[in-house]
PDB file of N, CA and C in Angstrom:
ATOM      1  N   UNK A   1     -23.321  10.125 -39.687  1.00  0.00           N
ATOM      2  CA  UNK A   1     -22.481  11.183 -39.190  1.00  0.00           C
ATOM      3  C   UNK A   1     -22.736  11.354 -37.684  1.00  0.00           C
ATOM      4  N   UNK A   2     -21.662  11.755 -37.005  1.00  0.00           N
ATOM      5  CA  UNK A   2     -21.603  11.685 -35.789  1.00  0.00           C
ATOM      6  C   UNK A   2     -22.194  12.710 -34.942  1.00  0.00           C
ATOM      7  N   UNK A   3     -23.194  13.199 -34.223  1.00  0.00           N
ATOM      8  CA  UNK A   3     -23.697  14.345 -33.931  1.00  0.00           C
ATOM      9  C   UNK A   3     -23.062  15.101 -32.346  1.00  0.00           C
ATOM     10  N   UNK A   4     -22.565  16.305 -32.772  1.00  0.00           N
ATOM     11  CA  UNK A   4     -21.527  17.346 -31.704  1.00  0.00           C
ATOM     12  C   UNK A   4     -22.438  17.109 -30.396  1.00  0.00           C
ATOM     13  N   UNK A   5     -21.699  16.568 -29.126  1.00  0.00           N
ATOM     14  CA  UNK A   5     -22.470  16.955 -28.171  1.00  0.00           C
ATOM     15  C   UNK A   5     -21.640  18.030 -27.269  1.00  0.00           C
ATOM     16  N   UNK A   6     -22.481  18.269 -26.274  1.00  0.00           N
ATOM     17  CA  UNK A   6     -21.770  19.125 -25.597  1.00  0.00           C
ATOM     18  C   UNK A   6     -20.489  19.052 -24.805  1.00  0.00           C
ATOM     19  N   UNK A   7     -20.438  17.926 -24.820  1.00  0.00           N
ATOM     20  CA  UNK A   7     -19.116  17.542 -23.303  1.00  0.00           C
ATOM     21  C   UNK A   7     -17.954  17.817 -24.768  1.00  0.00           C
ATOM     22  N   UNK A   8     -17.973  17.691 -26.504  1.00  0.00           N
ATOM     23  CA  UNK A   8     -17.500  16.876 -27.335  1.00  0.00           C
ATOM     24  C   UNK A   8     -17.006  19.058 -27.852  1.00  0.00           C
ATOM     25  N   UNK A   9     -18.066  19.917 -27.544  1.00  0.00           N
ATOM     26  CA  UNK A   9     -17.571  20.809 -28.256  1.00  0.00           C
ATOM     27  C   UNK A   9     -17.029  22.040 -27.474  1.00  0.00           C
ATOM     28  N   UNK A  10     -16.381  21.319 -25.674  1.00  0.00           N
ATOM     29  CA  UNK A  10     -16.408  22.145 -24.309  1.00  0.00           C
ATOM     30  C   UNK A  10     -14.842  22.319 -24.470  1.00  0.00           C
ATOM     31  N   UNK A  11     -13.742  23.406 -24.625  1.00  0.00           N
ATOM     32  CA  UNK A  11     -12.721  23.480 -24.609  1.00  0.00           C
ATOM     33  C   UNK A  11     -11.981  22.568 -23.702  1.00  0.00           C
ATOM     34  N   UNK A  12     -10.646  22.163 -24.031  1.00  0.00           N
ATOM     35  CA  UNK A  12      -9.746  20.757 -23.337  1.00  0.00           C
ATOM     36  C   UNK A  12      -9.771  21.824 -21.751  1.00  0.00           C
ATOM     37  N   UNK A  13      -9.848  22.615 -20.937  1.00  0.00           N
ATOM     38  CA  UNK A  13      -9.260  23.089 -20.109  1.00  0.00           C
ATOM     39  C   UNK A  13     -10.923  22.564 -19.046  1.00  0.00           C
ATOM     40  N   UNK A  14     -12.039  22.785 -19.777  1.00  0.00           N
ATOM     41  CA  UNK A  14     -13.509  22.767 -18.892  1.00  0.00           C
ATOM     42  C   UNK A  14     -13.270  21.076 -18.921  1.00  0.00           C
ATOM     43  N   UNK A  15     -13.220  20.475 -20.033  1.00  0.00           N
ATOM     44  CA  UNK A  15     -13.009  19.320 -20.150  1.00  0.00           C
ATOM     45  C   UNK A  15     -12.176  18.058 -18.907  1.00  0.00           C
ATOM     46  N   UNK A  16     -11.003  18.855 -18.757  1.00  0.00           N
ATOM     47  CA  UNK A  16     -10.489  18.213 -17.680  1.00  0.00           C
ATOM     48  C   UNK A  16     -11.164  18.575 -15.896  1.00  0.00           C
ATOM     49  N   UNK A  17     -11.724  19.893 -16.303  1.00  0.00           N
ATOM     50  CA  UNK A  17     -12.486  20.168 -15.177  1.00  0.00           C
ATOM     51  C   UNK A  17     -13.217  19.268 -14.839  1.00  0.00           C
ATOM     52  N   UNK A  18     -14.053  19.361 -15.712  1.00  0.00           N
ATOM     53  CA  UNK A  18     -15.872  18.152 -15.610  1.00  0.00           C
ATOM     54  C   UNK A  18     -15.133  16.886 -14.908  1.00  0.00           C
ATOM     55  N   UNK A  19     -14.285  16.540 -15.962  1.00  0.00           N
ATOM     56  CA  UNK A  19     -13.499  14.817 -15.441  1.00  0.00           C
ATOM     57  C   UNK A  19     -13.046  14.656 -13.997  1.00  0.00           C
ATOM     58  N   UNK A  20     -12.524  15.654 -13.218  1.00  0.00           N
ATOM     59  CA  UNK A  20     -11.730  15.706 -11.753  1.00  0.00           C
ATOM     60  C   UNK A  20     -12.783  15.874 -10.722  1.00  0.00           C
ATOM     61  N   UNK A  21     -14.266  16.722 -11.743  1.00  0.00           N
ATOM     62  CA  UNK A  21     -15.247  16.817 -10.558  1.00  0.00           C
ATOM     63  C   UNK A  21     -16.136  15.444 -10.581  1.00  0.00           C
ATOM     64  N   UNK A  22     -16.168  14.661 -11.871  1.00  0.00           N
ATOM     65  CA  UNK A  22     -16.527  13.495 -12.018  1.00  0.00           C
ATOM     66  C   UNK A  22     -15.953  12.235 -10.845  1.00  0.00           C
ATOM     67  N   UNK A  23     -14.762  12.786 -11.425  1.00  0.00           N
ATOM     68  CA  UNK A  23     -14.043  11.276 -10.401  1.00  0.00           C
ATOM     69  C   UNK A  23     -13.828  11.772  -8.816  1.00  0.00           C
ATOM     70  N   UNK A  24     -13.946  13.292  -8.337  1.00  0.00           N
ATOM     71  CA  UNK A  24     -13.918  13.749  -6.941  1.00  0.00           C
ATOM     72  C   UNK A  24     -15.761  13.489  -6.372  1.00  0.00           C
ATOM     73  N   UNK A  25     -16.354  13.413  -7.294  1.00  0.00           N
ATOM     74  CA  UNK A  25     -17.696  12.999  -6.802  1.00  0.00           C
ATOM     75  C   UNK A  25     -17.983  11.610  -6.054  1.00  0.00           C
ATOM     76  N   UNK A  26     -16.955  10.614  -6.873  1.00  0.00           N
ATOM     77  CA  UNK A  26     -16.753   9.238  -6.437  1.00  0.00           C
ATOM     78  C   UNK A  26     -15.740   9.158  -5.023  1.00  0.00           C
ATOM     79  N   UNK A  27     -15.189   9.968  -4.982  1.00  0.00           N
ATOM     80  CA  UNK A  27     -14.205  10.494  -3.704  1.00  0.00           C
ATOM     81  C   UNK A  27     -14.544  10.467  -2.598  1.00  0.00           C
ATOM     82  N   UNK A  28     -15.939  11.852  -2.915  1.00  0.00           N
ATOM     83  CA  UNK A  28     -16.900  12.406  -1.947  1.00  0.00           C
ATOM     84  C   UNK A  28     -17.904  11.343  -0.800  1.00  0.00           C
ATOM     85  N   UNK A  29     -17.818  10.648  -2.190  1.00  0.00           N
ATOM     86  CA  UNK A  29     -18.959   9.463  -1.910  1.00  0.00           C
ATOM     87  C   UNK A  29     -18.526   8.281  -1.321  1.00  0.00           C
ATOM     88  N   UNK A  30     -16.965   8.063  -1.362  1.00  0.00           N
ATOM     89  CA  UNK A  30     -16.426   7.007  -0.987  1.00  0.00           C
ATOM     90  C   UNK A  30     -16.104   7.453   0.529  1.00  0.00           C
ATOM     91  N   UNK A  31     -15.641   8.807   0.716  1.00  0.00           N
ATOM     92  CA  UNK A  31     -15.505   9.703   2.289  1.00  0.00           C
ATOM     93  C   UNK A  31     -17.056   9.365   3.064  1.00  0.00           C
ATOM     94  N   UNK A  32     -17.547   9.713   2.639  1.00  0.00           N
ATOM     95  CA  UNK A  32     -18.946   9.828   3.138  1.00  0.00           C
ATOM     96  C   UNK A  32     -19.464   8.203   3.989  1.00  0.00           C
ATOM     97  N   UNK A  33     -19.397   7.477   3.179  1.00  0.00           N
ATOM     98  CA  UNK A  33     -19.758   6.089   3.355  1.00  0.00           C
ATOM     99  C   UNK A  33     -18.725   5.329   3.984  1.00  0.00           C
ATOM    100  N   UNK A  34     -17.435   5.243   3.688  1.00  0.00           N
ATOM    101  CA  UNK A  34     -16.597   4.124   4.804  1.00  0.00           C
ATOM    102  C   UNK A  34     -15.624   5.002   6.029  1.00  0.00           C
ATOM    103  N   UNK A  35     -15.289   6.571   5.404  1.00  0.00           N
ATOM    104  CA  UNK A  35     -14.550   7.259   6.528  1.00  0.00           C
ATOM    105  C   UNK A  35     -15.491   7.673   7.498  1.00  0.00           C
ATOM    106  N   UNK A  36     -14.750   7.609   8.671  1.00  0.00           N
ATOM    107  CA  UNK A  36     -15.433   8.066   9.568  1.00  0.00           C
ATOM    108  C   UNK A  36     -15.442  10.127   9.464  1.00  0.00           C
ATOM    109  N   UNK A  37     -16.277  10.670  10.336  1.00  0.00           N
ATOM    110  CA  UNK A  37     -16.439  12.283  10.300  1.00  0.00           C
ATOM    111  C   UNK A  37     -15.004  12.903  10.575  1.00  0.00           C
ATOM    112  N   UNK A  38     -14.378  12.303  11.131  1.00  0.00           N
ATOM    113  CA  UNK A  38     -13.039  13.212  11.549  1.00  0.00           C
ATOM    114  C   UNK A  38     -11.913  12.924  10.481  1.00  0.00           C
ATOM    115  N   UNK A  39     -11.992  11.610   9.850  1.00  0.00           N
ATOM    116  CA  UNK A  39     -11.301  11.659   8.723  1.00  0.00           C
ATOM    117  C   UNK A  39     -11.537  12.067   7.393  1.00  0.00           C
ATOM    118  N   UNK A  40     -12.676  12.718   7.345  1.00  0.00           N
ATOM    119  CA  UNK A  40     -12.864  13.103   6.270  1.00  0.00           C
ATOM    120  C   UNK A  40     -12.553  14.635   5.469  1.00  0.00           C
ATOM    121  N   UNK A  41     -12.380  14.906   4.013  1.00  0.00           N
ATOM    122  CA  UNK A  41     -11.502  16.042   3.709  1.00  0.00           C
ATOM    123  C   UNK A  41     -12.355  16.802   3.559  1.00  0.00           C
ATOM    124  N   UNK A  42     -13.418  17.345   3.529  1.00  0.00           N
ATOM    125  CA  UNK A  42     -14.428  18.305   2.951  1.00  0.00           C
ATOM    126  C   UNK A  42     -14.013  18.485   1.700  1.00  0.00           C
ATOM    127  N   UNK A  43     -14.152  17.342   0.546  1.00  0.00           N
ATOM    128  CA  UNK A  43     -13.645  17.638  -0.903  1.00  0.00           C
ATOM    129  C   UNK A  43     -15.401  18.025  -1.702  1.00  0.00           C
ATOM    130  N   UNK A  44     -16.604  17.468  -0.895  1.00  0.00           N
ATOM    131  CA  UNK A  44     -17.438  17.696  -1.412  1.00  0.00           C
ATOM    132  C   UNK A  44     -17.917  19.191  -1.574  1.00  0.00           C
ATOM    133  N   UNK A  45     -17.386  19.988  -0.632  1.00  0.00           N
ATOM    134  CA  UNK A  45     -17.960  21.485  -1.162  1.00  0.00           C
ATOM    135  C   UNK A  45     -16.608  22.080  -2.095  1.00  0.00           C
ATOM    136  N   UNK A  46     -16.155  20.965  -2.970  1.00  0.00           N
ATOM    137  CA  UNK A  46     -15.030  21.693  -3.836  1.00  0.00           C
ATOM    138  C   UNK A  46     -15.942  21.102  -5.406  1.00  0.00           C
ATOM    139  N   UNK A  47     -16.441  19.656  -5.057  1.00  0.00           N
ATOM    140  CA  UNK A  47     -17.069  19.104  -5.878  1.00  0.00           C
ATOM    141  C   UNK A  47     -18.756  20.072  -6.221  1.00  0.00           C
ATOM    142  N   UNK A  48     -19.312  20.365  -5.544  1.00  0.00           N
ATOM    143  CA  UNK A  48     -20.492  21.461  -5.692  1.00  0.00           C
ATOM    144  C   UNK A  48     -20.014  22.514  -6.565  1.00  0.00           C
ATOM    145  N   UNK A  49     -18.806  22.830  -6.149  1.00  0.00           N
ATOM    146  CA  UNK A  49     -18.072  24.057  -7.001  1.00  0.00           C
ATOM    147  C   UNK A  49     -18.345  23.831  -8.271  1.00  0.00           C
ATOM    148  N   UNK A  50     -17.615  22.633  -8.694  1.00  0.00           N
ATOM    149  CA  UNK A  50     -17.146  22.351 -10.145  1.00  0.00           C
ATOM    150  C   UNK A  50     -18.604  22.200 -10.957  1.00  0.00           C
ATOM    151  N   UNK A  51     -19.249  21.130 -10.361  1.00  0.00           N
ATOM    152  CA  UNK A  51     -21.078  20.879 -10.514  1.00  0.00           C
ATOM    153  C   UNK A  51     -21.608  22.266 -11.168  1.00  0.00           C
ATOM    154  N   UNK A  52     -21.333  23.366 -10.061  1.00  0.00           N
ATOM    155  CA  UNK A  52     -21.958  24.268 -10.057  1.00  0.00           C
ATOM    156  C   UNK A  52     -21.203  24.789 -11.603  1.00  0.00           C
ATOM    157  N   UNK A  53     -20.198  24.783 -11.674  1.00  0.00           N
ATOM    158  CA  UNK A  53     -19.335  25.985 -12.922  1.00  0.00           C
ATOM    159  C   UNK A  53     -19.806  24.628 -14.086  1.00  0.00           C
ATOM    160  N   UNK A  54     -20.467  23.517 -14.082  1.00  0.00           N
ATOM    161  CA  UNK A  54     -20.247  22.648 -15.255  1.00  0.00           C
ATOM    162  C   UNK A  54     -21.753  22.788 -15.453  1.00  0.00           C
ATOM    163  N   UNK A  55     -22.852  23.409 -14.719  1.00  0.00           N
ATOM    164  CA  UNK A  55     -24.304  23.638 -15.431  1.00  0.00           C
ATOM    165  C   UNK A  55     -24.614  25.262 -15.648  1.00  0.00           C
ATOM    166  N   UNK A  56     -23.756  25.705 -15.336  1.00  0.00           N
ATOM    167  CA  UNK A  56     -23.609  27.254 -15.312  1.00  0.00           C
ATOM    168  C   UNK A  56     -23.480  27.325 -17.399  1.00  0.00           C
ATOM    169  N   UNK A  57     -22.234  26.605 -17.242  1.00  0.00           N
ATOM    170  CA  UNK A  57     -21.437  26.394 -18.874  1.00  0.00           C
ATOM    171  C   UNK A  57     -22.645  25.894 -19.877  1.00  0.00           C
ATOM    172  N   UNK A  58     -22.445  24.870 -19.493  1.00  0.00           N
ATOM    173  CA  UNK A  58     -24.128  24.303 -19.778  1.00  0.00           C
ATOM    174  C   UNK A  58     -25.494  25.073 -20.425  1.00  0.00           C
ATOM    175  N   UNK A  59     -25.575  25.840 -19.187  1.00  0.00           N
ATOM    176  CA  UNK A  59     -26.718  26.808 -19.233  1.00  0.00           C
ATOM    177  C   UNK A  59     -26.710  27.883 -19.745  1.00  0.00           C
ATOM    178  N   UNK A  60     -25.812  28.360 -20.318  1.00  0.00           N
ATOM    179  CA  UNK A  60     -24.984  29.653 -21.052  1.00  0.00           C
ATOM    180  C   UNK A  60     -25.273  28.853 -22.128  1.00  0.00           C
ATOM    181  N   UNK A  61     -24.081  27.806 -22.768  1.00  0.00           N
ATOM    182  CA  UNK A  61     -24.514  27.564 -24.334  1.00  0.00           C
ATOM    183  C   UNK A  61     -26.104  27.108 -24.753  1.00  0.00           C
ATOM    184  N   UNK A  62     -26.566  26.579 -23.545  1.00  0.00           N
ATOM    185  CA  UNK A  62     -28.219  26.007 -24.345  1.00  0.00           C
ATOM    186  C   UNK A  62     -28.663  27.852 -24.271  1.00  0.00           C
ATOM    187  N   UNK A  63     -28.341  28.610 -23.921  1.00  0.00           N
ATOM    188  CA  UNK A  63     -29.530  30.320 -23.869  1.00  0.00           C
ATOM    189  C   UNK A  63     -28.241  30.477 -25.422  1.00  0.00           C
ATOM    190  N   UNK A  64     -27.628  30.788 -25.439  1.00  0.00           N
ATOM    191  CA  UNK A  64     -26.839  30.805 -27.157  1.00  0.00           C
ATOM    192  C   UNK A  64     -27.429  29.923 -28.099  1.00  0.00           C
ATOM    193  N   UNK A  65     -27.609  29.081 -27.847  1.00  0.00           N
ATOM    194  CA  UNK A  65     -28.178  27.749 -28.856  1.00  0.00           C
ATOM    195  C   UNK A  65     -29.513  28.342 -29.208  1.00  0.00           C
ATOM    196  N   UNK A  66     -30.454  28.947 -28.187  1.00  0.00           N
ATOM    197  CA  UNK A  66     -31.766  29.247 -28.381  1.00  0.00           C
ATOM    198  C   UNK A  66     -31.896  30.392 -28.859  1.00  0.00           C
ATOM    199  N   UNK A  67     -31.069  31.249 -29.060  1.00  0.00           N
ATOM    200  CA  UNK A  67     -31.186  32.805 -29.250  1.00  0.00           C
ATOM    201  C   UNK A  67     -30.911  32.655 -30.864  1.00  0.00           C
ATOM    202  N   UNK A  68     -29.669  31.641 -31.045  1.00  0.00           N
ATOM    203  CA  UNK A  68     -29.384  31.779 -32.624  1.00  0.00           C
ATOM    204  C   UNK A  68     -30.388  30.590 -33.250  1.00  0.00           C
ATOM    205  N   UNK A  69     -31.000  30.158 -32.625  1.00  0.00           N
ATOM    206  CA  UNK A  69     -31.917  29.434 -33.756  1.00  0.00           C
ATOM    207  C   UNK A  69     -32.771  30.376 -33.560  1.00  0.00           C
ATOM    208  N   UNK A  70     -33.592  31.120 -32.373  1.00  0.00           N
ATOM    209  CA  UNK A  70     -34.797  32.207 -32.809  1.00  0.00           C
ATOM    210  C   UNK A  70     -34.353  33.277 -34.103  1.00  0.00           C
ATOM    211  N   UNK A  71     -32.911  33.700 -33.895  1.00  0.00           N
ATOM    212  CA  UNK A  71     -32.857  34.790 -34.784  1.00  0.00           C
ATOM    213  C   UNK A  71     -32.904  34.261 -36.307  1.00  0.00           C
ATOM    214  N   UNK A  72     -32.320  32.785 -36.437  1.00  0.00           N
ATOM    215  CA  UNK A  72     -32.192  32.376 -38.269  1.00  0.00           C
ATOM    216  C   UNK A  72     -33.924  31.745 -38.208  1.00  0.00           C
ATOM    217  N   UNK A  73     -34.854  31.598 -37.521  1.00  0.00           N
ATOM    218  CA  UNK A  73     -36.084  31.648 -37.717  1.00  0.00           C
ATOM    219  C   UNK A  73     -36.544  33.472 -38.010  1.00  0.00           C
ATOM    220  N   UNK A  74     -36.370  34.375 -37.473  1.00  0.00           N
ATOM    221  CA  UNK A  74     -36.733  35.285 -37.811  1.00  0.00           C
ATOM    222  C   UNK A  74     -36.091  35.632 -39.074  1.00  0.00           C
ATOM    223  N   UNK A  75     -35.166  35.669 -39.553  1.00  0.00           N
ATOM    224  CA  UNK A  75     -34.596  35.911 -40.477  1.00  0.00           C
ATOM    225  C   UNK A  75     -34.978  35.519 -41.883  1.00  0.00           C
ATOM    226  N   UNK A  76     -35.400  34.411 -41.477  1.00  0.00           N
ATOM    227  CA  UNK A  76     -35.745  33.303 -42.785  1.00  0.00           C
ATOM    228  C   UNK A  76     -37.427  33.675 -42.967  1.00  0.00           C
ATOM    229  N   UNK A  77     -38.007  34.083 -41.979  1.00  0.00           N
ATOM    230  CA  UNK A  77     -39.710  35.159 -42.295  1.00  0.00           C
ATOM    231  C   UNK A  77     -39.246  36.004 -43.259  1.00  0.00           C
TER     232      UNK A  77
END
């Protein structure tokens, strides 16, 4: 059986998020390295954004994950 991960149980709307900051990371990185400074878009402080809202999400369900396994351990005492 196949085990739920997180990217697998993240609503379609965060989902397409993660993916645009995924592939704008490769963007960032491609600006950075062959454009020169004046051609470049400042897409990387849009990419920090997304980073930032995709361990935020992250970090919210693992403190849920931990709270409801402490409570069905207390429960089950």
């Amino acid at each position: 059986m196949v085990k739920a991960s997180f990217f697998s149980t993240e609503p379609l709307f965060f989902k397409f998020i993660y993916i645009v900051g995924f592939l704008g990371a490769f963007y960032a990185l491609y600006e950075n390295i062959f454009l020169e400074k004046e051609k470049q878009s400042g897409i990387a402080i849009y990419i920090l954004l997304l980073f930032g809202l995709f361990h935020l999400r992250r970090a919210n369900v693992m403190l849920k994950h931990r709270k409801s396994q402490n409570n069905s351990k207390n429960t089950a005492q």
